[in-house]
PDB file of N, CA and C in Angstrom:
ATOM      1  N   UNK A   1     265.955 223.991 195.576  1.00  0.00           N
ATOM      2  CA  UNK A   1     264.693 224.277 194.934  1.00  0.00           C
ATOM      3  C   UNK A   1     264.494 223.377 193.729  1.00  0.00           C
ATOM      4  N   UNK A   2     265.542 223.443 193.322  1.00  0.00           N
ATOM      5  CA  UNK A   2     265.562 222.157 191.308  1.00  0.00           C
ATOM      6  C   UNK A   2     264.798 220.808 192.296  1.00  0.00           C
ATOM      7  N   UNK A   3     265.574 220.376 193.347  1.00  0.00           N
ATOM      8  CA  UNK A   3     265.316 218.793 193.328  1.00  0.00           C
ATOM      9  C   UNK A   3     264.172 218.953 194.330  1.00  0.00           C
ATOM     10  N   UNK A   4     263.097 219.766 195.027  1.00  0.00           N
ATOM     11  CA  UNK A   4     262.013 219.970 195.358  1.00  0.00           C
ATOM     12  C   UNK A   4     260.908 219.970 194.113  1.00  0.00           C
ATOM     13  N   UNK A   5     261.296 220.741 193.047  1.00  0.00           N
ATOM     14  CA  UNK A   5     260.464 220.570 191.869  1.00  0.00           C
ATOM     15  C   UNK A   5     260.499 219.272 191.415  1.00  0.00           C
ATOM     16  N   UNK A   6     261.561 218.712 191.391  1.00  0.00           N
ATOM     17  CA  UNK A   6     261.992 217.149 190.674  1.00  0.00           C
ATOM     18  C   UNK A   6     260.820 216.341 191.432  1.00  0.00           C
ATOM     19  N   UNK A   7     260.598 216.392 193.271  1.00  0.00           N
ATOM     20  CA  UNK A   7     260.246 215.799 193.878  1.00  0.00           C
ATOM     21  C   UNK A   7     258.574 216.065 193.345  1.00  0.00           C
ATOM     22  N   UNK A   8     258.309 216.758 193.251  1.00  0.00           N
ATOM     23  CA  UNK A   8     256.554 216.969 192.831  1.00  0.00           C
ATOM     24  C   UNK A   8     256.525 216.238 191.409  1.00  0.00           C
ATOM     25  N   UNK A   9     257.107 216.971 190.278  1.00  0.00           N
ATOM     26  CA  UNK A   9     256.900 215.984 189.621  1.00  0.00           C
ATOM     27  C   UNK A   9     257.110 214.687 189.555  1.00  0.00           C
ATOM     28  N   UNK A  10     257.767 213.795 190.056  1.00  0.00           N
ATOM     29  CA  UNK A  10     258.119 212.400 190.655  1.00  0.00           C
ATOM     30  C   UNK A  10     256.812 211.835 191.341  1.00  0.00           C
ATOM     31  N   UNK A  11     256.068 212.265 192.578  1.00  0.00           N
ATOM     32  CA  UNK A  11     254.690 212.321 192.875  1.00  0.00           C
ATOM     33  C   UNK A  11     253.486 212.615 192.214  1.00  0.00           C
ATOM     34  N   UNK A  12     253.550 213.558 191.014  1.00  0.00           N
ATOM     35  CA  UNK A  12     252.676 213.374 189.990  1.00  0.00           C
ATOM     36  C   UNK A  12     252.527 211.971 189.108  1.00  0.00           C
ATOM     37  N   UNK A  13     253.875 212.119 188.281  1.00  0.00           N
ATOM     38  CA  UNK A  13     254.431 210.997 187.291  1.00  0.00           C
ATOM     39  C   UNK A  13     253.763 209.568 188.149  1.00  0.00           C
ATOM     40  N   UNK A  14     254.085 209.438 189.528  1.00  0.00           N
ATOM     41  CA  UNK A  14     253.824 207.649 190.296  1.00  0.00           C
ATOM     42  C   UNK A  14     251.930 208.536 190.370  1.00  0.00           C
ATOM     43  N   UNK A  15     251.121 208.985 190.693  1.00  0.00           N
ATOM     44  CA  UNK A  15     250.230 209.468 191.205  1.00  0.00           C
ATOM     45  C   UNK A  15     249.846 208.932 189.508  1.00  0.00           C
ATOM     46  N   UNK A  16     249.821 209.395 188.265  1.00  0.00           N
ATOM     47  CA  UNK A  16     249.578 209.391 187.063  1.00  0.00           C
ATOM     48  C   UNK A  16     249.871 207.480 187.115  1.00  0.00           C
ATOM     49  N   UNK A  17     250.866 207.105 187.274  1.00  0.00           N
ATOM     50  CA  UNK A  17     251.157 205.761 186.855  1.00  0.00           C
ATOM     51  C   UNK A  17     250.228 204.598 187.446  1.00  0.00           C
ATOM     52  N   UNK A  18     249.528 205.082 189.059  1.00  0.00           N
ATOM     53  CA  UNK A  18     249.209 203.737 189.569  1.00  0.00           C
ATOM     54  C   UNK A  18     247.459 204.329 188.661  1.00  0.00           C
ATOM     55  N   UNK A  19     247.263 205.874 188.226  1.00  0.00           N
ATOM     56  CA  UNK A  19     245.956 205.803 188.062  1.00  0.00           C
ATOM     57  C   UNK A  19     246.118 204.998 186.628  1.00  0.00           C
ATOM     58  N   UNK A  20     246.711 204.657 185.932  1.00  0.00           N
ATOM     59  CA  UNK A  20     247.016 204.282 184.735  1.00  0.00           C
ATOM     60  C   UNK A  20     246.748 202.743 184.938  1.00  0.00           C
ATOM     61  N   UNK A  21     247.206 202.021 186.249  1.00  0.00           N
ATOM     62  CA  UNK A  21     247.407 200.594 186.075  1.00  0.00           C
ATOM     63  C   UNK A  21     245.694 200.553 186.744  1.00  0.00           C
ATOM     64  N   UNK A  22     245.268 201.313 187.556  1.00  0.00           N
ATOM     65  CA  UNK A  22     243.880 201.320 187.982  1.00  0.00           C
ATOM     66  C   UNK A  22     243.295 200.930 186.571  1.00  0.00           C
ATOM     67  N   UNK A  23     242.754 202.031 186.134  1.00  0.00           N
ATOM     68  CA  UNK A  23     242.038 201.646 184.522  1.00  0.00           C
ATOM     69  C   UNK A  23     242.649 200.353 183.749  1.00  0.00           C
ATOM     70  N   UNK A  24     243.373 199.966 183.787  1.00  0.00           N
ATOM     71  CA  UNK A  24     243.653 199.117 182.978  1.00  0.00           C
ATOM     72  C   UNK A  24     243.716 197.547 183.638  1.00  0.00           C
ATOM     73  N   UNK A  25     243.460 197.276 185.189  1.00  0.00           N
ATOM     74  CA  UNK A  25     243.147 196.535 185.775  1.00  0.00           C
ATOM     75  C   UNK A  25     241.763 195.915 185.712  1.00  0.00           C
ATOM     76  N   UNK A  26     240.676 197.174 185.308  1.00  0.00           N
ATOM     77  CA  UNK A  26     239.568 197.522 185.927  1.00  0.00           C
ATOM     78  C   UNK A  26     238.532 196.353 185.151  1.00  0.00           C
ATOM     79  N   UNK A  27     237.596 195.320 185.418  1.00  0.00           N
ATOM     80  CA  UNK A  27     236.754 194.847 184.585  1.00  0.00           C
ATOM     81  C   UNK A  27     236.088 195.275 183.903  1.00  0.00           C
ATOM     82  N   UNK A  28     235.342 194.251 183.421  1.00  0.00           N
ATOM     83  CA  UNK A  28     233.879 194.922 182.662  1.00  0.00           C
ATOM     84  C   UNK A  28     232.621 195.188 183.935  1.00  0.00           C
ATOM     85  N   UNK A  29     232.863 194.161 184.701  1.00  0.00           N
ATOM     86  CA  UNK A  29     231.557 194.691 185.719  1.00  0.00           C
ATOM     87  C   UNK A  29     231.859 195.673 186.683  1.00  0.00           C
ATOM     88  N   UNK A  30     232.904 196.418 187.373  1.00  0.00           N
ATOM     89  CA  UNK A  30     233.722 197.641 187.713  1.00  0.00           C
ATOM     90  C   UNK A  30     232.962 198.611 187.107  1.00  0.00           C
ATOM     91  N   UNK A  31     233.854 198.593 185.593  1.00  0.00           N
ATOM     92  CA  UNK A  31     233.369 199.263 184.701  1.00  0.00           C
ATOM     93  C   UNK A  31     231.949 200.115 184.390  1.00  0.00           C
ATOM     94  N   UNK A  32     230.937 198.894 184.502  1.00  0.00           N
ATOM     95  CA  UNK A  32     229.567 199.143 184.264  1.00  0.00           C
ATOM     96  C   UNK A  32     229.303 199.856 185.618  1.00  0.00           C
ATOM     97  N   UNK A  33     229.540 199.579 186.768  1.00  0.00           N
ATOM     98  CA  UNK A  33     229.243 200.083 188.128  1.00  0.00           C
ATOM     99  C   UNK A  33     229.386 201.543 188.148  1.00  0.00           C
ATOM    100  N   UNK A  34     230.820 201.743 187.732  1.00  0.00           N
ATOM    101  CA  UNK A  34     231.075 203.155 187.898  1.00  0.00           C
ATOM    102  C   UNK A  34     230.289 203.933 186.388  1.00  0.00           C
ATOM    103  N   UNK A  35     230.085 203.015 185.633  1.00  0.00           N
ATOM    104  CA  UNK A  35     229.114 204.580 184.605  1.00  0.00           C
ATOM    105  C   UNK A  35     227.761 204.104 185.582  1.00  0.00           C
ATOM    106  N   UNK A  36     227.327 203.263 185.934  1.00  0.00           N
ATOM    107  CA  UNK A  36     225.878 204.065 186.781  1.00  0.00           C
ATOM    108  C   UNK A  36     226.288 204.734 187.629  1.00  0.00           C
ATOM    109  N   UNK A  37     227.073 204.922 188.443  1.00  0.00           N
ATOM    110  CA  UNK A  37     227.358 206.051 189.587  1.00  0.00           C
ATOM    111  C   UNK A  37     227.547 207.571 189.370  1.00  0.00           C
ATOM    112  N   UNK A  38     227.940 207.207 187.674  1.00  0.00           N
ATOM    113  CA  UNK A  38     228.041 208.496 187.290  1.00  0.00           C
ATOM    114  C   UNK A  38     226.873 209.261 186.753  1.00  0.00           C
ATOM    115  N   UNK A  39     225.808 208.753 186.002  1.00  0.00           N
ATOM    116  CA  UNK A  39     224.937 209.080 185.544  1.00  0.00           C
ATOM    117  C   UNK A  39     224.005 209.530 186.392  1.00  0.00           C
ATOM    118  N   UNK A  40     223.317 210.540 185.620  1.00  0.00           N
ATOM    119  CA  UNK A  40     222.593 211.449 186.302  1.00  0.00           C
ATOM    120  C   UNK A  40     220.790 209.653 186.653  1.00  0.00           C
ATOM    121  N   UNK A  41     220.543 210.243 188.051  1.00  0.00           N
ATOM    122  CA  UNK A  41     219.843 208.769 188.488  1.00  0.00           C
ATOM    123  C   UNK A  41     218.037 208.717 187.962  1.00  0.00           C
ATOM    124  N   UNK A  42     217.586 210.518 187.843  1.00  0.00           N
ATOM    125  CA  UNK A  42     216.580 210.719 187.203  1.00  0.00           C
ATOM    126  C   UNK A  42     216.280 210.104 185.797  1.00  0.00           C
ATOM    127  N   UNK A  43     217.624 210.650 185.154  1.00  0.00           N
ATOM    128  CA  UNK A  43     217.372 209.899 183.441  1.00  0.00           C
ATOM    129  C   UNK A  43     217.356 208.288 183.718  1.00  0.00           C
ATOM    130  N   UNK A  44     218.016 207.687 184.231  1.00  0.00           N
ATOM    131  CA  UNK A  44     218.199 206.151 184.246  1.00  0.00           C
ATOM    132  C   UNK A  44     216.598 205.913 184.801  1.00  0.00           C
ATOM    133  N   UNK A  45     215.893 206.335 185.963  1.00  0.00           N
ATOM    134  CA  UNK A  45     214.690 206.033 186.531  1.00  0.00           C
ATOM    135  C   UNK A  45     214.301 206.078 184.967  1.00  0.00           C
ATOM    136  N   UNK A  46     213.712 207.285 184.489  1.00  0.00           N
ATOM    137  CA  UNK A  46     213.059 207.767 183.711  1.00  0.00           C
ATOM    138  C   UNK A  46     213.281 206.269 182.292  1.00  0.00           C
ATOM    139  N   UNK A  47     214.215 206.410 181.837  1.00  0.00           N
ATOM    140  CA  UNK A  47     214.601 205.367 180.782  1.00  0.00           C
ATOM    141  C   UNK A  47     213.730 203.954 181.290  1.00  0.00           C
ATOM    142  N   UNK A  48     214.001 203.463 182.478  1.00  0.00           N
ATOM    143  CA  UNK A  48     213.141 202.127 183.074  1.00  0.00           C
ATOM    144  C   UNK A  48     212.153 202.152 183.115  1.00  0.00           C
ATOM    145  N   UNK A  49     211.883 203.217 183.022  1.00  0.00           N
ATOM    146  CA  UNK A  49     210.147 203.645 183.468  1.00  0.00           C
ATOM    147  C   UNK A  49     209.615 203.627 182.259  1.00  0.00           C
ATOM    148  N   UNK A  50     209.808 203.822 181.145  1.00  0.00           N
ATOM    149  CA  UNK A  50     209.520 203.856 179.733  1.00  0.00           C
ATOM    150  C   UNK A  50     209.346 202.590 179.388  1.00  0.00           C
ATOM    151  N   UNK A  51     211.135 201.889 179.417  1.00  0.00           N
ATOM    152  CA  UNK A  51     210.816 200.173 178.907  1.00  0.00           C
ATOM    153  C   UNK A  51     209.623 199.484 179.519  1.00  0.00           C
ATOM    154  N   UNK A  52     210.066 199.500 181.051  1.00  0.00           N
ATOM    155  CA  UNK A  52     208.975 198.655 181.560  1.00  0.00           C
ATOM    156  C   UNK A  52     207.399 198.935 181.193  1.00  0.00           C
ATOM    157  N   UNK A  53     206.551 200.676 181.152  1.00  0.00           N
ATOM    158  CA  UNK A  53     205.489 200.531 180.672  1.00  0.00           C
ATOM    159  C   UNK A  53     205.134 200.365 179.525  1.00  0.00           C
ATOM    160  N   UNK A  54     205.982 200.560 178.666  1.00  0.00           N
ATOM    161  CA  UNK A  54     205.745 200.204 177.539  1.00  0.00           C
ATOM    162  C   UNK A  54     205.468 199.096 177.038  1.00  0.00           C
ATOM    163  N   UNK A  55     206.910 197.874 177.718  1.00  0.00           N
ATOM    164  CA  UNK A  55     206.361 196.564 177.307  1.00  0.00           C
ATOM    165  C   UNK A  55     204.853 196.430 178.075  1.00  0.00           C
ATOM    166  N   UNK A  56     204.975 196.888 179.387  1.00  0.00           N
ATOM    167  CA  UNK A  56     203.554 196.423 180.146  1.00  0.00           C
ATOM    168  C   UNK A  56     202.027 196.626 178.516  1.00  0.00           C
ATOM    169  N   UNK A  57     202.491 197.501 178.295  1.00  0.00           N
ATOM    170  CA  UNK A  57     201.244 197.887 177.703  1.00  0.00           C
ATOM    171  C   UNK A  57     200.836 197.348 176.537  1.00  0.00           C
ATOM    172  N   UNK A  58     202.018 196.930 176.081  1.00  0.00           N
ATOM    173  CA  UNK A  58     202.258 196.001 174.839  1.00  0.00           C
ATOM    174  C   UNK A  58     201.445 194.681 174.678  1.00  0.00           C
ATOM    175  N   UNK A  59     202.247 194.175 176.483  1.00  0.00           N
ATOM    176  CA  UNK A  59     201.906 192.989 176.913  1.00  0.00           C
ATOM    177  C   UNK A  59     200.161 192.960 177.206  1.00  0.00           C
ATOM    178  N   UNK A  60     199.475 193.744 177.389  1.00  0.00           N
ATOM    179  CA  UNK A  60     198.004 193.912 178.002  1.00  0.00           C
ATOM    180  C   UNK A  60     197.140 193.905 176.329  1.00  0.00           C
ATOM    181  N   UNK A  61     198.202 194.481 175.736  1.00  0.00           N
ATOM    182  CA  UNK A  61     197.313 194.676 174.457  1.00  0.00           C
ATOM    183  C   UNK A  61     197.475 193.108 173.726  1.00  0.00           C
ATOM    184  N   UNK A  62     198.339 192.371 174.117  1.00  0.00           N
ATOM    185  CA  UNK A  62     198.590 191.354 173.167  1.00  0.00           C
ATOM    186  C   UNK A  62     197.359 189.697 173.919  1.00  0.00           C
ATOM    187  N   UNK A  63     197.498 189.960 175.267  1.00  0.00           N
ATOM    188  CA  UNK A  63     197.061 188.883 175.846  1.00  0.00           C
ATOM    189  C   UNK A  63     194.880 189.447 175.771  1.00  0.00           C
ATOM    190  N   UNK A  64     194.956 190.564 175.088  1.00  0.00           N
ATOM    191  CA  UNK A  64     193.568 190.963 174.968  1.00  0.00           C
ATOM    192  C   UNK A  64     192.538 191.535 176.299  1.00  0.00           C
ATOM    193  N   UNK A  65     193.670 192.384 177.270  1.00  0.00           N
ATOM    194  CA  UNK A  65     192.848 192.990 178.120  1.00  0.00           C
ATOM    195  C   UNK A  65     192.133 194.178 177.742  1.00  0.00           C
ATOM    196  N   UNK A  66     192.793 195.023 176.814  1.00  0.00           N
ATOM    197  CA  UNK A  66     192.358 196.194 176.139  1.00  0.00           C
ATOM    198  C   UNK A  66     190.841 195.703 174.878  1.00  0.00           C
ATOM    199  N   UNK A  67     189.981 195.946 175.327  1.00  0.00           N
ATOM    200  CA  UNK A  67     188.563 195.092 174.914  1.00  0.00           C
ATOM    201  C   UNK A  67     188.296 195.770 173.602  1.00  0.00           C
ATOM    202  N   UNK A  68     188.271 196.954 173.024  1.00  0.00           N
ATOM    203  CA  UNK A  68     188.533 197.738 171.817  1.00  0.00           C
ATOM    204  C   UNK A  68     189.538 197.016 171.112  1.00  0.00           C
ATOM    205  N   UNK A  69     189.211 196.609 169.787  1.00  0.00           N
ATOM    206  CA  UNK A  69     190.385 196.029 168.674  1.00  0.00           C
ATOM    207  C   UNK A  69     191.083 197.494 168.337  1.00  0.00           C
ATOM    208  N   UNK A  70     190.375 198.767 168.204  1.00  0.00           N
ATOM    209  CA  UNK A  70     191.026 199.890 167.195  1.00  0.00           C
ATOM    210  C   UNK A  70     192.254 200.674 168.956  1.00  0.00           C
ATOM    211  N   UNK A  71     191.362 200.278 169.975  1.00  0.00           N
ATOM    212  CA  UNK A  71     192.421 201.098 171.284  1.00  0.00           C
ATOM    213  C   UNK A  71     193.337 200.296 171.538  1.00  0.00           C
ATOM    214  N   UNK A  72     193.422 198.727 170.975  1.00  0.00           N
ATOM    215  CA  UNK A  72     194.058 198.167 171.420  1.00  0.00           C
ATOM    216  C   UNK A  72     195.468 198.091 170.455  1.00  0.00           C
ATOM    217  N   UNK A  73     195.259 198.454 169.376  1.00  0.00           N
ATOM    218  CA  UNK A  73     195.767 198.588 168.400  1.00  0.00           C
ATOM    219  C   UNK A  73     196.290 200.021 168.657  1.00  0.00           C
ATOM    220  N   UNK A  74     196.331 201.099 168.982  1.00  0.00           N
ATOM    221  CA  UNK A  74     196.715 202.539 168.984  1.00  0.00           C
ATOM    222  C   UNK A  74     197.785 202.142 170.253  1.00  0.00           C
ATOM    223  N   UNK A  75     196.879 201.631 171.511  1.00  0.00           N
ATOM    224  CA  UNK A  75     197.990 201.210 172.529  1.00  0.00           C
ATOM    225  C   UNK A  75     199.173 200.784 172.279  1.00  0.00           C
ATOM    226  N   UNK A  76     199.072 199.314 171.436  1.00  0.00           N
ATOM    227  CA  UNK A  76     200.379 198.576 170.937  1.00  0.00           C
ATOM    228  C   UNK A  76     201.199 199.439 170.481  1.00  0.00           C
ATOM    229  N   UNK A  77     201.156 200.612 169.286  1.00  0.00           N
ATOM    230  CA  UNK A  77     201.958 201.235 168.511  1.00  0.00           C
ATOM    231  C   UNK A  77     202.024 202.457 169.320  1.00  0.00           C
ATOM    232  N   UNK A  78     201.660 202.821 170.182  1.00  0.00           N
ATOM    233  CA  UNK A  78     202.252 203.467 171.893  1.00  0.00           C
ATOM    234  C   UNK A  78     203.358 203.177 172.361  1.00  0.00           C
ATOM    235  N   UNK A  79     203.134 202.190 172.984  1.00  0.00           N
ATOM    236  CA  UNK A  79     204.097 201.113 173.610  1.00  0.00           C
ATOM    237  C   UNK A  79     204.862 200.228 173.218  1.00  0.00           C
ATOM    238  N   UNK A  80     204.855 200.532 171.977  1.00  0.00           N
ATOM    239  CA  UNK A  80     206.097 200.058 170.594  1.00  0.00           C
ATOM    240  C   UNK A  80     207.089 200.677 170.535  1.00  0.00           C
ATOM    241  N   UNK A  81     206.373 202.224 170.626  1.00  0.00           N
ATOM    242  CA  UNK A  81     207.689 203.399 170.444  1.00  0.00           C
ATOM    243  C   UNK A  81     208.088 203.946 171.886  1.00  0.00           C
ATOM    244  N   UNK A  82     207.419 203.965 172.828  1.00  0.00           N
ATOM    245  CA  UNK A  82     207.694 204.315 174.257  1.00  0.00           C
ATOM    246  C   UNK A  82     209.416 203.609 174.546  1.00  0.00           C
ATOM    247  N   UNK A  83     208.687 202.269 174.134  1.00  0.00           N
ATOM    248  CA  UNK A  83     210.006 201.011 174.770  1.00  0.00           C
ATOM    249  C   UNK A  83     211.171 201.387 173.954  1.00  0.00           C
ATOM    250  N   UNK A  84     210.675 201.804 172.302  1.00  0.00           N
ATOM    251  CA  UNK A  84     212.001 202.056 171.732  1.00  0.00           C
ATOM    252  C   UNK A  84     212.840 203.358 172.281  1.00  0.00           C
ATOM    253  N   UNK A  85     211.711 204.240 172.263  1.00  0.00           N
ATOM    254  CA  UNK A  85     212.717 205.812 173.241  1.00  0.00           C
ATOM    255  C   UNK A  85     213.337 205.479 174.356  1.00  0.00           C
ATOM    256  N   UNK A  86     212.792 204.862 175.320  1.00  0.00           N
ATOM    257  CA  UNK A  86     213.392 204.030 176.251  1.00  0.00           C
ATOM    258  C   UNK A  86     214.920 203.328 176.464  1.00  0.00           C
ATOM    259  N   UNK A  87     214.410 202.794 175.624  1.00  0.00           N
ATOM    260  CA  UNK A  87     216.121 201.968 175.058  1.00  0.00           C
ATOM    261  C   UNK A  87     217.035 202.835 174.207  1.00  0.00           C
ATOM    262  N   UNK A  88     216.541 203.678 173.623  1.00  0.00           N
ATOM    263  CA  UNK A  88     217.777 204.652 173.084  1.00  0.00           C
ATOM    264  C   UNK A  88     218.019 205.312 173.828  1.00  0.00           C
ATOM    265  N   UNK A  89     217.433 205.768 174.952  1.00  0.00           N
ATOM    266  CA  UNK A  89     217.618 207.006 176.108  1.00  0.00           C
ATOM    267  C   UNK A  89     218.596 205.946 177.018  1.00  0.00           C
ATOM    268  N   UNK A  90     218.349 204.614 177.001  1.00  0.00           N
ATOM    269  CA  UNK A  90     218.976 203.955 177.869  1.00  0.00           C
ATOM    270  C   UNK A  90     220.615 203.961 177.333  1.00  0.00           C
ATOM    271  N   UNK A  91     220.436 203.571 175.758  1.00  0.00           N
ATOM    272  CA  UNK A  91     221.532 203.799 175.337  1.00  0.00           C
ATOM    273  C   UNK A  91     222.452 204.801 175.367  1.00  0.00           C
ATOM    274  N   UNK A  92     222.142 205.969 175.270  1.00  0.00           N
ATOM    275  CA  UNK A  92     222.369 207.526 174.994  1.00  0.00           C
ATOM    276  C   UNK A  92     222.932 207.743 176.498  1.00  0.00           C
ATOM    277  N   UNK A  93     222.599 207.321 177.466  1.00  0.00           N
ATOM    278  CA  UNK A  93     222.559 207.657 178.620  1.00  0.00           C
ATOM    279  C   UNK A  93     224.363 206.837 178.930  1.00  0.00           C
ATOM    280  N   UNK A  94     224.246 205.654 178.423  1.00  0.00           N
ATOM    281  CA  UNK A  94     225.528 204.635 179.305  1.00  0.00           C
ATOM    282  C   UNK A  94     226.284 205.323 178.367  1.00  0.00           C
ATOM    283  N   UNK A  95     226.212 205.810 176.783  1.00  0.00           N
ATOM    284  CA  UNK A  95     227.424 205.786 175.722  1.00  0.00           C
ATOM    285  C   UNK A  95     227.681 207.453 176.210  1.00  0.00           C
ATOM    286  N   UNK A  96     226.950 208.120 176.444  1.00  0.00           N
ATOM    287  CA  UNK A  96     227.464 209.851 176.579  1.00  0.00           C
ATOM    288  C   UNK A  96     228.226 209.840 178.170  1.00  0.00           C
ATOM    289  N   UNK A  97     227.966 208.805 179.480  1.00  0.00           N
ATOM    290  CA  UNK A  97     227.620 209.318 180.776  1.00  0.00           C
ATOM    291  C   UNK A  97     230.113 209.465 181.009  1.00  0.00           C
ATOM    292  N   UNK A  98     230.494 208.839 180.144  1.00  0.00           N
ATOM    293  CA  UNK A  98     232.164 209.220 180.428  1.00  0.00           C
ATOM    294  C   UNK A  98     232.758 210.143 179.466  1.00  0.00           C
ATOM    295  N   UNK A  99     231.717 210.467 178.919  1.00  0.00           N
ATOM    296  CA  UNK A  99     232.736 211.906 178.639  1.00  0.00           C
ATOM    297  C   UNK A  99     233.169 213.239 179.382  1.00  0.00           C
ATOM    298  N   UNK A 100     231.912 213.429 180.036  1.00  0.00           N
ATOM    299  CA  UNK A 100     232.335 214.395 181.089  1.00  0.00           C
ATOM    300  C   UNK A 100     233.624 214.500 182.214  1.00  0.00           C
ATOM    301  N   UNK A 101     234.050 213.298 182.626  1.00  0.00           N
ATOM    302  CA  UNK A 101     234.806 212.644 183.460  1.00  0.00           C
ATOM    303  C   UNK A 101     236.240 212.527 183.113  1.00  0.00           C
ATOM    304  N   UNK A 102     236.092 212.154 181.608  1.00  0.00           N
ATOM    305  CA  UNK A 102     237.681 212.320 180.962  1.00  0.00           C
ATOM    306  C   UNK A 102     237.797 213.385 180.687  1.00  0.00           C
ATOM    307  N   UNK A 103     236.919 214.798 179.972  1.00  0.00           N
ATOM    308  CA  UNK A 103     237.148 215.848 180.016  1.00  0.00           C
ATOM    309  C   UNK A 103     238.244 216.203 181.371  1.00  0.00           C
ATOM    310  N   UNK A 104     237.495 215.974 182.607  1.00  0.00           N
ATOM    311  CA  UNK A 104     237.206 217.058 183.749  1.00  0.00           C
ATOM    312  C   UNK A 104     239.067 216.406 184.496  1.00  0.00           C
ATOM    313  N   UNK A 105     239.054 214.965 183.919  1.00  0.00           N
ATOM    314  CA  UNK A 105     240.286 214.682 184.468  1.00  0.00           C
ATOM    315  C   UNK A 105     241.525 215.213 183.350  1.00  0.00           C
ATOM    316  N   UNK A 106     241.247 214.864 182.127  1.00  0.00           N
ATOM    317  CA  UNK A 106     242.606 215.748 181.316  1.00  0.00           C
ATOM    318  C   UNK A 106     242.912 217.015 182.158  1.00  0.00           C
ATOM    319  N   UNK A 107     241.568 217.919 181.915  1.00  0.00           N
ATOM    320  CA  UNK A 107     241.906 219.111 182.380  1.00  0.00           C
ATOM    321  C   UNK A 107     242.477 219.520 184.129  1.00  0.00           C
ATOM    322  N   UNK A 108     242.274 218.449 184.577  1.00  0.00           N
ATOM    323  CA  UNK A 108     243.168 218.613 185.727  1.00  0.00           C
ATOM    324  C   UNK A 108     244.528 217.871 185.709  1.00  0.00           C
ATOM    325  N   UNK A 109     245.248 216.909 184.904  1.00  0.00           N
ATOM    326  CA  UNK A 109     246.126 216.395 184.552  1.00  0.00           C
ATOM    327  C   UNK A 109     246.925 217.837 183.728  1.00  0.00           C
ATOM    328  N   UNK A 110     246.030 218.389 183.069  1.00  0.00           N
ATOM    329  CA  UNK A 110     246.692 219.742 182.558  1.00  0.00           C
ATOM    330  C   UNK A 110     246.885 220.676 183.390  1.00  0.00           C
ATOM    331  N   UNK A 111     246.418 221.074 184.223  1.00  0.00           N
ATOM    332  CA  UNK A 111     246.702 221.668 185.216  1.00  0.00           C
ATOM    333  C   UNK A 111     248.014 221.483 186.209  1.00  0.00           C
ATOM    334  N   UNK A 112     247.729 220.494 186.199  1.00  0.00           N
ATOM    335  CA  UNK A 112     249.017 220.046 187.635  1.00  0.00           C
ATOM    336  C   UNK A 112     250.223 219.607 186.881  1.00  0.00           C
ATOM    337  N   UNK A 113     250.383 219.511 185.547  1.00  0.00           N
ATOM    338  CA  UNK A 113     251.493 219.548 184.899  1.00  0.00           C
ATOM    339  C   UNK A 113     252.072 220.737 184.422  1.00  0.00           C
ATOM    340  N   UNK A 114     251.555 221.803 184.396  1.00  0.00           N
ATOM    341  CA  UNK A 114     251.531 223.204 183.981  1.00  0.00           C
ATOM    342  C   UNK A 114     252.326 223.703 185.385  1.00  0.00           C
ATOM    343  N   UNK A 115     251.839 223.137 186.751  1.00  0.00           N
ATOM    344  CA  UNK A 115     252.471 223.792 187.396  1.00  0.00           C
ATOM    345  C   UNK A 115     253.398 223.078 188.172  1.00  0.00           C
ATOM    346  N   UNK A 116     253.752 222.176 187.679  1.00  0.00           N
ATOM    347  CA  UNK A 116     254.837 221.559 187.871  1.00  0.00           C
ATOM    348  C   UNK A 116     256.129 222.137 186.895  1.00  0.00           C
TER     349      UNK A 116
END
């Protein structure tokens, strides 16, 4: 029974070690792949959807399609701050989307060492 227990933990410990050389193999473009896979795909739409109309609208107000100087002017400072929420949501989104993940793996690393 001792060297059956020995044997699980031995399969944890190598199971723990190659995930160890994984991460630390892993690039920067890997990297970036797997936080979009992780992130929820609504917020990311949503975030693009902001930058892009925003600049759009920016862009319409600057080249003078918006025929009102005072709408065209309310538009711009619209689509000034749209693009900026945008990009912080974009931000907010890549810097929060691995915490959940290292949580969810400690706590199963705690687990299976507990019952080992």
């Amino acid at each position: 029974m001792f060297e059956e227990e020995k044997h699980k933990s031995s399969i944890v410990s190598d199971g723990a070690k190659q995930l160890k050389l994984q991460d630390s193999n892993a690039n920067s473009l890997s990297d970036f792949f797997h936080k979009v896979h992780t992130i929820n795909g609504l917020h990311f739409i949503s975030a693009m959807s902001q930058i892009f109309l925003g600049t759009a609208v920016v862009a319409l107000s600057l080249i003078n399609s918006i025929q009102p100087v005072w709408l065209a002017t309310i538009m711009t400072v619209f689509g000034s701050i749209t693009t900026m929420v945008g990009l912080y949501f974009m931000y907010s989104i890549f810097t929060n989307s691995g915490t959940f993940d290292s949580l969810l793996q400690k706590a199963i690393k705690r687990v299976v060492n507990s019952q080992n």
